[in-house]
N, C-alpha and C. Protein backbone atom coordinates (compact mmCIF):
# COMPACT_ATOMS: atom_id res chain seq x y z
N UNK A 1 0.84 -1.19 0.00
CA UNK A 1 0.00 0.00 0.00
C UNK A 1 0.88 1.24 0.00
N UNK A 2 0.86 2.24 -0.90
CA UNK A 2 1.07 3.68 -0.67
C UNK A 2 0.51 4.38 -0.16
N UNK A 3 1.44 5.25 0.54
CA UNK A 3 0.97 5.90 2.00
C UNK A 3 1.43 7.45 1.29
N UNK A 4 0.35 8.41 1.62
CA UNK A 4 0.98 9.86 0.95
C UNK A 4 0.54 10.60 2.42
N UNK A 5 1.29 12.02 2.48
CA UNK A 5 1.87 13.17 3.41
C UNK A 5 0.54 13.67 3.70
N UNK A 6 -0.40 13.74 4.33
CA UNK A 6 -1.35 14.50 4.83
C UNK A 6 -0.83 15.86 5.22
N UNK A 7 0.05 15.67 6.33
CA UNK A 7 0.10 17.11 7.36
C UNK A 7 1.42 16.99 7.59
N UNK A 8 1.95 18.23 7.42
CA UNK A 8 3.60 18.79 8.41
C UNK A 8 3.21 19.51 9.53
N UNK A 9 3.08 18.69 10.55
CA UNK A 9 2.55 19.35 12.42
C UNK A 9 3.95 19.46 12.88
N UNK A 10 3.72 20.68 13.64
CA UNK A 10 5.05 20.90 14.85
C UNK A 10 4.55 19.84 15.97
N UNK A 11 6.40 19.26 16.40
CA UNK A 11 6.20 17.86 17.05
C UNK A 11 5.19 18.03 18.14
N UNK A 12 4.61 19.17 18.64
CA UNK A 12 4.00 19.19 20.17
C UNK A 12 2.60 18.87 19.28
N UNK A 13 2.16 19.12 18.17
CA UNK A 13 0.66 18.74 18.03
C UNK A 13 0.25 17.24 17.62
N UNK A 14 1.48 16.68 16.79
CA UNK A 14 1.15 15.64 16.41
C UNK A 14 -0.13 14.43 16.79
N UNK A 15 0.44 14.15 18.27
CA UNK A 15 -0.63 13.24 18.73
C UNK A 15 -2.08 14.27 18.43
N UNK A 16 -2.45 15.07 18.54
CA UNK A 16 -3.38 15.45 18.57
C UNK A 16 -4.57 15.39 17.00
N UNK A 17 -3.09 15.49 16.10
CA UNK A 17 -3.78 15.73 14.29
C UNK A 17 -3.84 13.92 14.25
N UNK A 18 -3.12 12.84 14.84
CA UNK A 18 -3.23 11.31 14.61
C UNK A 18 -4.47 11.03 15.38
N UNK A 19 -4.72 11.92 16.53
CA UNK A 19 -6.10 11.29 17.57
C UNK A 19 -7.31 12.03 16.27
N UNK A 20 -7.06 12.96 15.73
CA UNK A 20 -8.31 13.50 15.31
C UNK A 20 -8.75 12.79 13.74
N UNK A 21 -7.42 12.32 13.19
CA UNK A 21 -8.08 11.32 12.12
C UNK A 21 -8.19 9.78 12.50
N UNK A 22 -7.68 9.41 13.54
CA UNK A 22 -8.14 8.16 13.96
C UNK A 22 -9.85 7.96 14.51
N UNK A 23 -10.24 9.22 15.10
CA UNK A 23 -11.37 9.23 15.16
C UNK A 23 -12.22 9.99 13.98
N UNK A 24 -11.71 10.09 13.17
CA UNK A 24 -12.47 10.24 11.28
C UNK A 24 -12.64 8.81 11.05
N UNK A 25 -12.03 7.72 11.81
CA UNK A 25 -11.92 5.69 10.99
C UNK A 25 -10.79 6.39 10.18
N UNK A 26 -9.56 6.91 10.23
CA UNK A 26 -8.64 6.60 9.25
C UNK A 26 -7.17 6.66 9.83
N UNK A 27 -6.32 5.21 9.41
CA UNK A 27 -5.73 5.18 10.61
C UNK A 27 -4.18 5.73 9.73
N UNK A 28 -3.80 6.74 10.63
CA UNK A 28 -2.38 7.64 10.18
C UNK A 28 -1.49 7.01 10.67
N UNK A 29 -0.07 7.48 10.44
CA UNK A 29 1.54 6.85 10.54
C UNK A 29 1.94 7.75 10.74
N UNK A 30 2.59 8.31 11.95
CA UNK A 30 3.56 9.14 12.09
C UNK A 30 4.84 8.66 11.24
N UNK A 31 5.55 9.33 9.86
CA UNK A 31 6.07 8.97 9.03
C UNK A 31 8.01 9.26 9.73
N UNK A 32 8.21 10.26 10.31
CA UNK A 32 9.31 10.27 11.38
C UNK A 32 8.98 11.02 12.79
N UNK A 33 9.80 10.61 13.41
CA UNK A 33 10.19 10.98 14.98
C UNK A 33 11.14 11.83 15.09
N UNK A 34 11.61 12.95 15.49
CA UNK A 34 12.58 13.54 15.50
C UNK A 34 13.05 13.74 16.53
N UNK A 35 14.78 13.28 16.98
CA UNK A 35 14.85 13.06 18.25
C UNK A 35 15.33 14.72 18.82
N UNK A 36 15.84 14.63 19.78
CA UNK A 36 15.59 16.02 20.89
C UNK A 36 16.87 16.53 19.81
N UNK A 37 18.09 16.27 19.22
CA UNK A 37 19.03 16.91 18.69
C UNK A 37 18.74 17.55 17.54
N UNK A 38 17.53 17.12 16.60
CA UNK A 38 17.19 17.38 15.25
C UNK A 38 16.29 18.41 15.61
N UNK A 39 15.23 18.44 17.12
CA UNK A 39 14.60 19.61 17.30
C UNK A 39 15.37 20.77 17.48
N UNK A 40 16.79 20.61 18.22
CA UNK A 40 17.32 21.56 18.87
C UNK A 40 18.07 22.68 17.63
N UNK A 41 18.34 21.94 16.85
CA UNK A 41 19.16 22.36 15.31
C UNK A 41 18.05 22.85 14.46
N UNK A 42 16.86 22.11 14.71
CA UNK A 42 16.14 23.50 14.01
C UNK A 42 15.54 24.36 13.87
N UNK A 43 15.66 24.71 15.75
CA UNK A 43 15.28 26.20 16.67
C UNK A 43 13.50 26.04 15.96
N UNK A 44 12.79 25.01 16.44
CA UNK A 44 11.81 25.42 15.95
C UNK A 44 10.62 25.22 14.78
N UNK A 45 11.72 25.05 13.39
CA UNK A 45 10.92 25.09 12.03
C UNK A 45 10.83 23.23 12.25
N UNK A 46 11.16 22.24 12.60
CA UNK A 46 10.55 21.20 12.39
C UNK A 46 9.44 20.87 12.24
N UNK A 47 9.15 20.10 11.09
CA UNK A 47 7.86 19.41 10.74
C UNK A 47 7.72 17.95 10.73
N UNK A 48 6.94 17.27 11.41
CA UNK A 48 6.49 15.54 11.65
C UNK A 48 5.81 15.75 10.52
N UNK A 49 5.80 14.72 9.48
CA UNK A 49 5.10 14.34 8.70
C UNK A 49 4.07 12.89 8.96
N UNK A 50 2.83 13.40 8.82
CA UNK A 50 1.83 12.27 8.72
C UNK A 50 1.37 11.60 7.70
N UNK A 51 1.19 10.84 7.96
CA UNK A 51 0.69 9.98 6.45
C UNK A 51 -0.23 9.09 6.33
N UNK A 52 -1.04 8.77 5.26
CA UNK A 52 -2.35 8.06 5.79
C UNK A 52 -2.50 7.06 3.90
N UNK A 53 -3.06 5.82 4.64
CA UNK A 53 -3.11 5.19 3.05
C UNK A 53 -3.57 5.77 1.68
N UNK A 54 -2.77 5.66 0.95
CA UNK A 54 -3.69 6.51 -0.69
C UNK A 54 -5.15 6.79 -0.79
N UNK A 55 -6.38 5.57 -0.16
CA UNK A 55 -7.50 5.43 -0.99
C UNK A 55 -8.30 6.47 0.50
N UNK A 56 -7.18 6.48 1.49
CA UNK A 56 -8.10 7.69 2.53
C UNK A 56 -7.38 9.33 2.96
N UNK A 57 -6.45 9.25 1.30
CA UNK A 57 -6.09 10.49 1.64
C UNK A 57 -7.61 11.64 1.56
N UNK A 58 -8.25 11.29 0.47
CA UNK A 58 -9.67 12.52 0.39
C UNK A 58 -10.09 12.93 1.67
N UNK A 59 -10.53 11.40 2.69
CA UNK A 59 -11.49 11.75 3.95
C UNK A 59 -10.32 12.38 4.82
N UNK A 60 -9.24 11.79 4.97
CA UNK A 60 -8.26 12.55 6.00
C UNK A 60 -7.95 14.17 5.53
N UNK A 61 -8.05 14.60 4.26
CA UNK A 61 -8.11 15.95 3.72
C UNK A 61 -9.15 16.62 4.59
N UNK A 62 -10.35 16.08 4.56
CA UNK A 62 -11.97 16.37 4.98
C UNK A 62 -11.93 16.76 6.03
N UNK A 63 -11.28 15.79 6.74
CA UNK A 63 -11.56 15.62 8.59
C UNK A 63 -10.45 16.64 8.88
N UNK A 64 -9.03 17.21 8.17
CA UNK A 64 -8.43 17.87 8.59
C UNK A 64 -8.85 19.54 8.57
N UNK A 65 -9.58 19.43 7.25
CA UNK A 65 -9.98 20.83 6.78
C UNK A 65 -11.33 21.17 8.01
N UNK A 66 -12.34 20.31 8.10
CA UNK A 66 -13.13 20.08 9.22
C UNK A 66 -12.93 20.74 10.40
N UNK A 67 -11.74 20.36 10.77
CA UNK A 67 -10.98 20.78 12.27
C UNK A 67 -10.73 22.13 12.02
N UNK A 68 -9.98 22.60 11.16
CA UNK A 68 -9.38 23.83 10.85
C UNK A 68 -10.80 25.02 11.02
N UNK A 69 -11.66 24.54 9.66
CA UNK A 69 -12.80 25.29 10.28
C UNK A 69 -13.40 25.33 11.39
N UNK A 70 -13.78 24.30 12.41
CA UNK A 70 -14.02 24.23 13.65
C UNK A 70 -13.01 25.28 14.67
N UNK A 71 -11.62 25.61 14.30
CA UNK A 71 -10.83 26.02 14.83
C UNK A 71 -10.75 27.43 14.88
N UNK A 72 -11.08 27.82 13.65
CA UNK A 72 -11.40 29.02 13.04
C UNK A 72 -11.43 29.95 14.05
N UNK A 73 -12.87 30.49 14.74
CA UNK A 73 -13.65 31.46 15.72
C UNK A 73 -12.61 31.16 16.52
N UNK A 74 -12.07 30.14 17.20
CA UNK A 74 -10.87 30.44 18.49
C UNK A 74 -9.84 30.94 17.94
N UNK A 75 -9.07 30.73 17.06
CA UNK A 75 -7.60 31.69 16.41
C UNK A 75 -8.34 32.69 16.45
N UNK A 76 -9.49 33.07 15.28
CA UNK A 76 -8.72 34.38 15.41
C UNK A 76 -9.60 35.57 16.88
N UNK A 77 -10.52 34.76 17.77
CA UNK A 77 -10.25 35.45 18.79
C UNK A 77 -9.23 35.61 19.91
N UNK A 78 -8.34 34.46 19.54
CA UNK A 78 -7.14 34.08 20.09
C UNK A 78 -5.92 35.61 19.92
N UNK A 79 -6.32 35.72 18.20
CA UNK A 79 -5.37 36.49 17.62
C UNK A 79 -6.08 37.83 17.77
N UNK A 80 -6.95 38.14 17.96
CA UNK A 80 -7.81 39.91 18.32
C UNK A 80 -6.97 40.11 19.53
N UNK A 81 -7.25 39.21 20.58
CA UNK A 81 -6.18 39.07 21.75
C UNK A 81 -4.84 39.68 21.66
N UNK A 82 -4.40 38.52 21.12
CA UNK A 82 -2.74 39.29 20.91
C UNK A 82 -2.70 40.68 20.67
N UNK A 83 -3.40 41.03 19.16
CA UNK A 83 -3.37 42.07 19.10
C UNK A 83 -3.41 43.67 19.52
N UNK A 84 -4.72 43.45 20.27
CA UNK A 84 -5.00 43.88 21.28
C UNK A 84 -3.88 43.86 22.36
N UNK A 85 -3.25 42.86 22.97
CA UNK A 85 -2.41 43.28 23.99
C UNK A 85 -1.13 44.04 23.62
N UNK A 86 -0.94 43.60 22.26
CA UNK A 86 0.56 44.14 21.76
C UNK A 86 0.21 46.05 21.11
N UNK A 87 -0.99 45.91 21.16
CA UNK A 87 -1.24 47.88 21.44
C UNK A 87 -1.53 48.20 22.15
N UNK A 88 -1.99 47.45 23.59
CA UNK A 88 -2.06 48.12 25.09
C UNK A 88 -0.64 48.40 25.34
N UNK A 89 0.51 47.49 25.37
CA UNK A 89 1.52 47.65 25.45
C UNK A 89 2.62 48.49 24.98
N UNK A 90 1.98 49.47 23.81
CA UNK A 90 2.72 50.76 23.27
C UNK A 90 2.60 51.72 24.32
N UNK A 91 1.37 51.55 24.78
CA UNK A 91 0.90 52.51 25.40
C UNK A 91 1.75 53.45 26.43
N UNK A 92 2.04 52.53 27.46
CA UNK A 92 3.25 53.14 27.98
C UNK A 92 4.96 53.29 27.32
N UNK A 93 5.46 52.67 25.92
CA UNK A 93 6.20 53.44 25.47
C UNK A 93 6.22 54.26 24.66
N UNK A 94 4.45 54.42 24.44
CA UNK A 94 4.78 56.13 23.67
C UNK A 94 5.03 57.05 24.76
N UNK A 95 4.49 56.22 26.15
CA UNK A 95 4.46 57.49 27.08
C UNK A 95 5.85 58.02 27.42
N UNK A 96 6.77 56.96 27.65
CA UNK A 96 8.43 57.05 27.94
C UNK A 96 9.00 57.77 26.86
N UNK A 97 8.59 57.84 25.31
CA UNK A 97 8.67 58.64 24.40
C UNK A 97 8.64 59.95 24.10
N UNK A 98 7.47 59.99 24.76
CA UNK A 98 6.99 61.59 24.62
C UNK A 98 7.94 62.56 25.65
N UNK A 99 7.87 61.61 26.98
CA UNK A 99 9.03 62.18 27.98
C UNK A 99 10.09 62.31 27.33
N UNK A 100 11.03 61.38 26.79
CA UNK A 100 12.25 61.64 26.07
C UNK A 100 12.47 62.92 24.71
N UNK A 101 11.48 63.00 23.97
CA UNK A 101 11.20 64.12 23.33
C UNK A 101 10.77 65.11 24.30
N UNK A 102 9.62 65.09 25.17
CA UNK A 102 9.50 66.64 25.90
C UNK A 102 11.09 67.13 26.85
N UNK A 103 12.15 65.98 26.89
CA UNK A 103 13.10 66.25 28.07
C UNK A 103 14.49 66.90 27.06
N UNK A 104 14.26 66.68 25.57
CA UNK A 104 14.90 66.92 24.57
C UNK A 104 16.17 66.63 24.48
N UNK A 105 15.81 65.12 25.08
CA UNK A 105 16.79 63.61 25.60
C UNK A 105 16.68 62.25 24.64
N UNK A 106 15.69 62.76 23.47
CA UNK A 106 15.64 61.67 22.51
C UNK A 106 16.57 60.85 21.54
N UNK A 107 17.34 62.11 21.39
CA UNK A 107 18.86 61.30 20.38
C UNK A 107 19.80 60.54 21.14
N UNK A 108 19.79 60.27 22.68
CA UNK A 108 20.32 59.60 23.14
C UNK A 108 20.27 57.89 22.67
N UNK A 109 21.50 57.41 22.44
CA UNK A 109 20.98 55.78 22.54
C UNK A 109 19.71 54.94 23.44
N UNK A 110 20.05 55.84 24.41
CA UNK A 110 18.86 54.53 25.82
C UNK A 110 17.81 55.32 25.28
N UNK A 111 17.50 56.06 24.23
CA UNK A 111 16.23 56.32 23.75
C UNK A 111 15.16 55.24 23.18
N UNK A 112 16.01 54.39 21.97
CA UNK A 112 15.45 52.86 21.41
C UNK A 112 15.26 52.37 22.37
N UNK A 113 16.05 51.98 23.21
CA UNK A 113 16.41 50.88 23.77
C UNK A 113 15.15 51.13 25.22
N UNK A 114 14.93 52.30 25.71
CA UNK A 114 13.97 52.56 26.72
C UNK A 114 12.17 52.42 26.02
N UNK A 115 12.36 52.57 24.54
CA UNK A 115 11.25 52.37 23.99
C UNK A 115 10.75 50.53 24.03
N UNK A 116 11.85 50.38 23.20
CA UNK A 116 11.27 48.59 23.09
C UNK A 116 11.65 48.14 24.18
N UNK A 117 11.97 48.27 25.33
CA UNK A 117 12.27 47.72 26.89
C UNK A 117 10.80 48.17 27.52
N UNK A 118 10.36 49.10 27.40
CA UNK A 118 8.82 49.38 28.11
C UNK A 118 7.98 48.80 27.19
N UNK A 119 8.03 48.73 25.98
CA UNK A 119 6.79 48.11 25.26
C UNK A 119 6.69 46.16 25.64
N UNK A 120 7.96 45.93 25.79
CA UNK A 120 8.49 44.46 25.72
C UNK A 120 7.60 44.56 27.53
N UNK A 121 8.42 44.73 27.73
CA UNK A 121 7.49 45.06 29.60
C UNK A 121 5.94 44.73 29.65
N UNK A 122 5.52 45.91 28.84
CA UNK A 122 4.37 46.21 28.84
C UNK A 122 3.44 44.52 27.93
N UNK A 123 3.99 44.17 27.14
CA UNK A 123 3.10 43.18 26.86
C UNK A 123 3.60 42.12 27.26
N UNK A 124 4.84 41.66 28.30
CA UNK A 124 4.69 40.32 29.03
C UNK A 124 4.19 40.56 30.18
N UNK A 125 4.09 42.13 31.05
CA UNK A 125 3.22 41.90 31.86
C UNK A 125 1.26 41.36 31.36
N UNK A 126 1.14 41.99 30.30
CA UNK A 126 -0.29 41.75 29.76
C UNK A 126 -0.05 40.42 29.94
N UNK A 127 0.31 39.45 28.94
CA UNK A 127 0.65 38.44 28.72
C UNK A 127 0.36 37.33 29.58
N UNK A 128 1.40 37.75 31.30
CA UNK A 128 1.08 37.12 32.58
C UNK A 128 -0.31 37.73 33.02
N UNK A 129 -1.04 38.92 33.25
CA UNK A 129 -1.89 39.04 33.86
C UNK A 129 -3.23 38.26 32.88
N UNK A 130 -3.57 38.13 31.45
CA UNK A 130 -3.68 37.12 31.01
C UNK A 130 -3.97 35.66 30.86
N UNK A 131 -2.60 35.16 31.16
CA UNK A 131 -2.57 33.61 31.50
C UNK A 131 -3.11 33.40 32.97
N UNK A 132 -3.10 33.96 33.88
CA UNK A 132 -3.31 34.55 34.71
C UNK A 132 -4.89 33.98 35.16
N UNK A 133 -5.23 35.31 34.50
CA UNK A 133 -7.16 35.20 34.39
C UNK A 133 -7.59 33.36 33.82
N UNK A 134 -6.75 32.99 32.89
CA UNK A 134 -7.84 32.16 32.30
C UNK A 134 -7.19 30.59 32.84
N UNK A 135 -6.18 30.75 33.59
CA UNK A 135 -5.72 29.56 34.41
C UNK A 135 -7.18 29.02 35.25
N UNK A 136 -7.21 27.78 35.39
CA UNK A 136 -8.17 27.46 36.28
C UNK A 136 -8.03 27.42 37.90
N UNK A 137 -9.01 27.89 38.61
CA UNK A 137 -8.65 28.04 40.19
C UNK A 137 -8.34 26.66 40.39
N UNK A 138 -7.19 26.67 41.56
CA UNK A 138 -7.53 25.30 42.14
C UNK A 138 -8.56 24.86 42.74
């Protein structure tokens, strides 16, 4: 039997894209494993390839596209989020800004560097207060 490439998942989702076409009835192959040295070398861009027999690539297409739409409404309120936090977070370095221009202290170097240091601030505190809220109580 020929087996063709469904999906390139980053290694942390995998089990999750094999549980969701195993419960479509179509049974996938994680096609490699990549051990901890091949993740580490490629900071990231690794892709697991899945694979599923020729005559159920269509339904595993189906059931994947399926999910994606199902997934849809959470990204991108996921992503309004982000967004949203990463312009609350200007907020206070336009303010450090405006000081540095009203102090007519802006051409200084620690000028950049006080800008993206308060903005960077400003949205990992969002970030934690955030994860924060939607952690579950014990």
């Amino acid at each position: 039997m020929t087996q063709v490439v469904v999906a390139k998942i980053a290694p942390g989702g995998v089990d999750a894209v094999v549980a969701r076409l195993e419960e479509g009835g179509i049974e996938a192959h994680v096609v490699d494993r990549p051990g901890s040295l091949a993740l580490l070398v490629a900071f990231g861009t690794y892709r697991v390839r899945i694979a599923v027999e020729e005559e159920d690539e269509a339904r595993a297409r189906a059931v994947l596209a399926l999910w994606g739409e199902e997934a849809r409404p959470r990204v991108e309120r996921l992503a309004r989020i982000v967004v949203l936090d990463l312009l609350l977070a200007a907020i206070p370095a336009i303010l450090v800004g405006a000081g540095f221009v009203l102090s007519g202290t802006w051409r200084r170097p620690a000028f950049g560097l006080s800008l993206l240091g308060t903005w960077f601030a400003g949205a990992l505190l969002l970030a934690c207060r955030r994860r924060r809220r939607s952690a579950p109580s014990p």
